[in-house]
N, C-alpha and C. Protein backbone atom coordinates (compact mmCIF):
# COMPACT_ATOMS: atom_id res chain seq x y z
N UNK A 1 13.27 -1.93 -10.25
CA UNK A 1 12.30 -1.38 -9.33
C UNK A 1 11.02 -1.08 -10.09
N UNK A 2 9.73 -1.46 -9.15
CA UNK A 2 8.86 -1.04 -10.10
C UNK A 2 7.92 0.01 -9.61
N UNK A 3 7.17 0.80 -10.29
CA UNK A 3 6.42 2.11 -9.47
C UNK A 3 4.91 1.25 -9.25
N UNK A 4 4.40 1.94 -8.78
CA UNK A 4 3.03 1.62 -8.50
C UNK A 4 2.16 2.87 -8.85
N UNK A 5 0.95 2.65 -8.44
CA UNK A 5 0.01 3.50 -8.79
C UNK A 5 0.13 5.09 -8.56
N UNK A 6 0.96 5.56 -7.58
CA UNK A 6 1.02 6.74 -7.12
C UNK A 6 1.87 7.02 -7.78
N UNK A 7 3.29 6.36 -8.12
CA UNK A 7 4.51 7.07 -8.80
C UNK A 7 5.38 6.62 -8.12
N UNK A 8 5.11 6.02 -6.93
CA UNK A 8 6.38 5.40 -5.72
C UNK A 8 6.76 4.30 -5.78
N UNK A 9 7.91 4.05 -5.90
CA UNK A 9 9.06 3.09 -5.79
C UNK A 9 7.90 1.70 -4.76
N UNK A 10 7.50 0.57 -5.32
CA UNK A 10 7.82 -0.66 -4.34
C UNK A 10 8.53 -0.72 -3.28
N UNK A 11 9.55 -1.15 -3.77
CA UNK A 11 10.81 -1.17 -2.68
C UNK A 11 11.22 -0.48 -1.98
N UNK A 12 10.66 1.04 -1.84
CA UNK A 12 11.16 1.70 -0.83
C UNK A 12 9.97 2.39 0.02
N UNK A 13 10.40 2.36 0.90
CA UNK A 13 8.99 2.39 2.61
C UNK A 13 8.47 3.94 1.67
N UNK A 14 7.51 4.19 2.08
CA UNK A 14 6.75 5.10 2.04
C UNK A 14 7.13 5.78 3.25
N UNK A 15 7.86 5.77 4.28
CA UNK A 15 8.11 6.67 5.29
C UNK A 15 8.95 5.60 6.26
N UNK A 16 9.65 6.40 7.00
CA UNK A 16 10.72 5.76 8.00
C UNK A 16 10.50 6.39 9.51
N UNK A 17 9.98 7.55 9.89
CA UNK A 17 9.33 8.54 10.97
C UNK A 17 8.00 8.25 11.32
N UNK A 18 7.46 9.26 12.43
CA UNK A 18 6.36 8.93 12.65
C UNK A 18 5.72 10.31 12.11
N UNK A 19 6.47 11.04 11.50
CA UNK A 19 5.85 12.04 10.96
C UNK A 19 4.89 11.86 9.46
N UNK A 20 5.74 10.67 9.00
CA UNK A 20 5.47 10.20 7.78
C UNK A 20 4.26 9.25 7.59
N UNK A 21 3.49 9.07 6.43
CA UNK A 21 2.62 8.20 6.93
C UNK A 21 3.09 6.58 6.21
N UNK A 22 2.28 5.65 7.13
CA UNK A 22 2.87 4.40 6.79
C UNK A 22 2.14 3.39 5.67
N UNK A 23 1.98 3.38 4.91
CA UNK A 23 1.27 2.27 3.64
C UNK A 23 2.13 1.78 3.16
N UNK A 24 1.29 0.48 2.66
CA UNK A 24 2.19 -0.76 1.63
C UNK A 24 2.18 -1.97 2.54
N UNK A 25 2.95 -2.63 1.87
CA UNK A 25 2.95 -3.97 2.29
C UNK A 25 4.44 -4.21 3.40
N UNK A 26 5.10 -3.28 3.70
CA UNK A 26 6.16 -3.22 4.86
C UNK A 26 5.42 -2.72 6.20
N UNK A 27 4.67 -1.79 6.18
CA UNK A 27 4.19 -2.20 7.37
C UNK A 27 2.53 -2.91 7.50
N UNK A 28 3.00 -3.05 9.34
CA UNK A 28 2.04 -4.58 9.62
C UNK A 28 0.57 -4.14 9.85
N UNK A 29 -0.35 -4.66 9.40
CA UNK A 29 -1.53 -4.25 9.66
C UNK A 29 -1.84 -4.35 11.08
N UNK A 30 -1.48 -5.34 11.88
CA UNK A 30 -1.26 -5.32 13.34
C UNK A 30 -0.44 -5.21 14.39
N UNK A 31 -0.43 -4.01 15.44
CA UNK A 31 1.05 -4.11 16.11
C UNK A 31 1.12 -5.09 17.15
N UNK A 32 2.03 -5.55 16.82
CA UNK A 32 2.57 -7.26 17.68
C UNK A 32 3.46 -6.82 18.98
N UNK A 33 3.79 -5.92 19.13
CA UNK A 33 4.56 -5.46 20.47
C UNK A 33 5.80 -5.86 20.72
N UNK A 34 6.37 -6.59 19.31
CA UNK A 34 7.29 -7.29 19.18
C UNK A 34 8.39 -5.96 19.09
N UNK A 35 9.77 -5.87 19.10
CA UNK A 35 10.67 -4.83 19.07
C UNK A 35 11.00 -5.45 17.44
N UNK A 36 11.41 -4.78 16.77
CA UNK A 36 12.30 -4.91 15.79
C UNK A 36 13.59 -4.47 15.55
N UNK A 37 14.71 -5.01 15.05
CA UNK A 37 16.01 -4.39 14.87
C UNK A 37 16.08 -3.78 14.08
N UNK A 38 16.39 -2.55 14.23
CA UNK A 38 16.96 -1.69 13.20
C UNK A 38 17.87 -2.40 11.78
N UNK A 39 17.13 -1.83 10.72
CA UNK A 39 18.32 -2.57 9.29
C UNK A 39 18.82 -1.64 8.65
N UNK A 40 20.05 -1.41 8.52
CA UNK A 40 20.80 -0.21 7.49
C UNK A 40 20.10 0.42 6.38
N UNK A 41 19.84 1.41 5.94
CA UNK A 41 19.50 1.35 4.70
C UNK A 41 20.12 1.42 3.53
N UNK A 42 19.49 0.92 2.65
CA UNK A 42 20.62 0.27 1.34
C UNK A 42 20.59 1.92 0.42
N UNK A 43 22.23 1.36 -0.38
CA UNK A 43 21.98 2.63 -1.47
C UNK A 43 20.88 3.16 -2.55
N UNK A 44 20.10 2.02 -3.00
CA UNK A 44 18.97 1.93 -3.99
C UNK A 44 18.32 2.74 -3.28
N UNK A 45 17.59 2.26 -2.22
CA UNK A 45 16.50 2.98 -1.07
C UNK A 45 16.73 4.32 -0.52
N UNK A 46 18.46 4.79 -0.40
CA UNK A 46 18.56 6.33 -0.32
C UNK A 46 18.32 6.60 -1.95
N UNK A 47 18.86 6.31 -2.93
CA UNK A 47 18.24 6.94 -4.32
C UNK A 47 16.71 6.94 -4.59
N UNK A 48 15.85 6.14 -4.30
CA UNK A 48 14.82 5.73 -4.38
C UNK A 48 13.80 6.61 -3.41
N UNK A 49 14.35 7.11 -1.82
CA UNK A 49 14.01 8.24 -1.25
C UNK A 49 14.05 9.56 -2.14
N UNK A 50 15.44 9.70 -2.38
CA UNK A 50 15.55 10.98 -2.68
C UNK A 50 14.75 11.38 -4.16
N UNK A 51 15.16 10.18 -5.01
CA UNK A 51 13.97 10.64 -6.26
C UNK A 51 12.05 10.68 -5.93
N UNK A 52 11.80 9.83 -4.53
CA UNK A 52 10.02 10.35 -4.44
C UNK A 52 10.36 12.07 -4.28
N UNK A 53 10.94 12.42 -3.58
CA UNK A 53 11.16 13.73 -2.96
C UNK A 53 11.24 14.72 -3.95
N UNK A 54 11.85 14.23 -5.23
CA UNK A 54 12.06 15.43 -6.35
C UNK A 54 10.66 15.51 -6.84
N UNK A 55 9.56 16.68 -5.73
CA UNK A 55 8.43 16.76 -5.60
C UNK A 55 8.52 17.69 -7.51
N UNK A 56 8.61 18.16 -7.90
CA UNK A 56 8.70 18.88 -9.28
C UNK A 56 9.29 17.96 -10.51
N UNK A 57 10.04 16.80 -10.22
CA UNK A 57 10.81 15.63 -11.53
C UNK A 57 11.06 16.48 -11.98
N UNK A 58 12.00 17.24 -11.79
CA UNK A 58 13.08 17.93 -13.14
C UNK A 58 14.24 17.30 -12.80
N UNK A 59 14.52 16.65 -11.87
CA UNK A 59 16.43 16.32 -12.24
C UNK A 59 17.08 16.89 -10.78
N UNK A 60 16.11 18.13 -10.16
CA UNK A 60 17.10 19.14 -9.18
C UNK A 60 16.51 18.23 -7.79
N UNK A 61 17.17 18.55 -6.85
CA UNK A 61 16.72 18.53 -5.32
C UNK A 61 17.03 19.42 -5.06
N UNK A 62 16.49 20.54 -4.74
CA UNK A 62 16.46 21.99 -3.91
C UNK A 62 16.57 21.50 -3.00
N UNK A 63 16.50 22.36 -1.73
CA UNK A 63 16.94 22.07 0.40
C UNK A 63 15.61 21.93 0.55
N UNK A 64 14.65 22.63 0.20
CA UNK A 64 13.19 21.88 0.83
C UNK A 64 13.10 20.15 0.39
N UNK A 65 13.13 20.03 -0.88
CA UNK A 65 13.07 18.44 -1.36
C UNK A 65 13.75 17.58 -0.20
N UNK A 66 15.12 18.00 0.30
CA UNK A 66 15.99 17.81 0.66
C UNK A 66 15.52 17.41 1.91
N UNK A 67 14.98 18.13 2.49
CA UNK A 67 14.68 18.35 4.11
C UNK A 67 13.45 17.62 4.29
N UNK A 68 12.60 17.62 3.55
CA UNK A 68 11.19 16.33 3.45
C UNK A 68 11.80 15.13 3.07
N UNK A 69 12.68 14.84 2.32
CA UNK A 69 13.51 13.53 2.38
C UNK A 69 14.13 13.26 3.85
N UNK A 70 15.45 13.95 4.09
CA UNK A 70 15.10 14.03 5.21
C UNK A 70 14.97 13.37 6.82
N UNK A 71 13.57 14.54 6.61
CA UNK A 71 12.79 14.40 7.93
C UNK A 71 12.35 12.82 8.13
N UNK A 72 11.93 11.95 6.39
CA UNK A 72 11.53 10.71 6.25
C UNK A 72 12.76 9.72 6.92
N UNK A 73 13.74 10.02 6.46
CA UNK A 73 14.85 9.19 6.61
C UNK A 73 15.09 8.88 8.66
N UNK A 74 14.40 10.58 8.85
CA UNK A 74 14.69 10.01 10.56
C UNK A 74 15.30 10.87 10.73
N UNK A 75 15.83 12.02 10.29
CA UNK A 75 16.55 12.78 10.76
C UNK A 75 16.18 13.98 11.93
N UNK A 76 16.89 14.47 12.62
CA UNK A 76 16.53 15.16 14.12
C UNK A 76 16.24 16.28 13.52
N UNK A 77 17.07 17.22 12.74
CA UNK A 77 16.90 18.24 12.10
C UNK A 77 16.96 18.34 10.30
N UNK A 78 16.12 17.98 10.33
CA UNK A 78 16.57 17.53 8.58
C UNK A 78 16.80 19.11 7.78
N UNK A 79 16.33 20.26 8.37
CA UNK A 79 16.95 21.23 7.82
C UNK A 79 18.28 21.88 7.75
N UNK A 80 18.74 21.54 8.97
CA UNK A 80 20.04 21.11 9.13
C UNK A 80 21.21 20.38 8.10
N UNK A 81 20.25 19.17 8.13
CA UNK A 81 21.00 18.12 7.39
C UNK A 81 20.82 18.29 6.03
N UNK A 82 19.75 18.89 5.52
CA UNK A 82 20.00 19.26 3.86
C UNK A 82 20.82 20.42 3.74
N UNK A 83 21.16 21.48 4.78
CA UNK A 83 21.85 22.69 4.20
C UNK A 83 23.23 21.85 4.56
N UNK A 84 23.61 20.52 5.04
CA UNK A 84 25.36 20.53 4.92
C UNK A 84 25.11 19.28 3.84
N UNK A 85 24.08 18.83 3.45
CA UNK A 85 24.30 17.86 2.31
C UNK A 85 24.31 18.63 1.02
N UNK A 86 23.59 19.94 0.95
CA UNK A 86 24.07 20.66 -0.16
C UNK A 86 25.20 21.12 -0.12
N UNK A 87 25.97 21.40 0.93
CA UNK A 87 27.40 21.71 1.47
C UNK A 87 28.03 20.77 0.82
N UNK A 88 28.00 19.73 1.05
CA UNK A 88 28.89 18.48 0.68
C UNK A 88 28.55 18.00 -1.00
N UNK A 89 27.55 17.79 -1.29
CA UNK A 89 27.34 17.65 -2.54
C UNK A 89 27.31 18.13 -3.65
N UNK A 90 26.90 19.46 -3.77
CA UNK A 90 26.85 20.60 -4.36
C UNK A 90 27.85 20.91 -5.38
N UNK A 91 28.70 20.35 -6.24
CA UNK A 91 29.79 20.94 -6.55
C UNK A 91 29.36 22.16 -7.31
N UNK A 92 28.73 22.47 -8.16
CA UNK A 92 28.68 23.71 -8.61
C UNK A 92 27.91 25.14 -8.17
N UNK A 93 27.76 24.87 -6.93
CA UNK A 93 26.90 26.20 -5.79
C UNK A 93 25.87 26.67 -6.41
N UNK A 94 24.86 25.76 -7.18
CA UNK A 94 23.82 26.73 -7.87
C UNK A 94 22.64 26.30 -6.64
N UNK A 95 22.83 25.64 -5.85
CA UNK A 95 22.11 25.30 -4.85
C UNK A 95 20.76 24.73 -5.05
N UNK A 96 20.98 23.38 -5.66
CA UNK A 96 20.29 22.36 -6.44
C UNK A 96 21.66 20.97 -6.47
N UNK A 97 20.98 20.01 -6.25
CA UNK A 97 21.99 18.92 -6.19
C UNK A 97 21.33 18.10 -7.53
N UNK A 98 21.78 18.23 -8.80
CA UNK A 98 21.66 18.28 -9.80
C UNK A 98 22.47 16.15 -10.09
N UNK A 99 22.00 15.91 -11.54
CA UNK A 99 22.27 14.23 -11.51
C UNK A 99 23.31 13.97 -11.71
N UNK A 100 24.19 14.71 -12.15
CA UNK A 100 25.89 14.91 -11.91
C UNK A 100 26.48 14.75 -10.31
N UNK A 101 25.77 15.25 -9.37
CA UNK A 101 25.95 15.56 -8.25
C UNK A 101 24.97 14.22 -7.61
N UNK A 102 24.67 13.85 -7.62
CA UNK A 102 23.52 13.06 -7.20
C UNK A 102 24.20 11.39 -6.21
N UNK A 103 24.97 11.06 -7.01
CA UNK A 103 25.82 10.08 -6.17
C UNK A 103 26.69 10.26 -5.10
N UNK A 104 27.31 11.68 -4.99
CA UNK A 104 28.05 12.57 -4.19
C UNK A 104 26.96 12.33 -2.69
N UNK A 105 25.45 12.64 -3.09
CA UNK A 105 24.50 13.08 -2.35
C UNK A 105 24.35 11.56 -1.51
N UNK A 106 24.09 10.68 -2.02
CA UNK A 106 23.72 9.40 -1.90
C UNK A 106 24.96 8.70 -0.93
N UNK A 107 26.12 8.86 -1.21
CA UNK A 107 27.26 8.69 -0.44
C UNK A 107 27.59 9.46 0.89
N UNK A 108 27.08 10.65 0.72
CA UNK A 108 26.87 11.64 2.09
C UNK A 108 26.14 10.91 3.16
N UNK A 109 24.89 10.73 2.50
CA UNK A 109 23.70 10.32 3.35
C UNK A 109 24.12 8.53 3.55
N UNK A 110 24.51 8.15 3.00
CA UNK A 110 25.06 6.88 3.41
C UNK A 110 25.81 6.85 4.57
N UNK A 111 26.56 7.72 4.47
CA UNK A 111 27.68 7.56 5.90
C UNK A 111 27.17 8.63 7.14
N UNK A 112 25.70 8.53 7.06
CA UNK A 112 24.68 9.13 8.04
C UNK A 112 24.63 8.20 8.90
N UNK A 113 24.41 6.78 8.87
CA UNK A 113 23.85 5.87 9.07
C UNK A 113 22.43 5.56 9.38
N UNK A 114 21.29 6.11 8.88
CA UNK A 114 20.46 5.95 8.65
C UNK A 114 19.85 4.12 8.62
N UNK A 115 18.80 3.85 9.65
CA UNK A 115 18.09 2.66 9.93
C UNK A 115 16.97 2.63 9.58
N UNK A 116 16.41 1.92 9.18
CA UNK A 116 15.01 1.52 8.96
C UNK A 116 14.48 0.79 10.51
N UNK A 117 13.44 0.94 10.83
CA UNK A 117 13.41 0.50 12.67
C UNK A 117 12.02 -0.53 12.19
């Protein structure tokens, strides 16, 4: 994977919501009115989310990181969904999903089913 100028992943959308904003070369400079199918998203691209999000790069995802990831991914309540992904991932309750924990996290959110639209 390679970064670009900002620090962000190529390969992974700059946003998946409409909350998010859209740049890069995935989306279209013109809307075609065409529908698109929804595509799964891959494991790289949930790791690749969740590391833009580790807004501080130390290693941790706190529940805010968590919940701005997230909200990107599409989620209805993403505050929600980060306080049971720290639930689920968390093994040592310091309430930080730490790089030990980090695949735990990635496997959670995998079986979200999360689409790219």
């Amino acid at each position: 994977m390679t970064q670009n100028s900002k620090g962000a992943c190529d390969s992974v959308p700059m946003s998946i919501d409409k909350a998010c904003q859209r740049t890069g070369p995935w989306s279209p400079a013109v809307s075609t009115g065409i529908k698109r199918a929804a595509v799964p998203i891959t494991e790289d691209q949930v790791r690749g989310i969740f590391n833009r999000y580790d807004a501080n790069k130390d290693g941790l995802l706190s529940k805010q990181e968590l919940k701005n990831a997230f909200a990107c991914l599409g989620s209805r309540m993403p505050g929600l969904r980060a306080l049971l992904a720290l639930q689920h991932a968390d093994v040592n309750g310091d309430g930080y999903i730490s790089e030990a924990e980090f695949d735990k996290l990635v496997k959670y959110t995998l079986k979200r089913g999360y689409k790219f639209k």
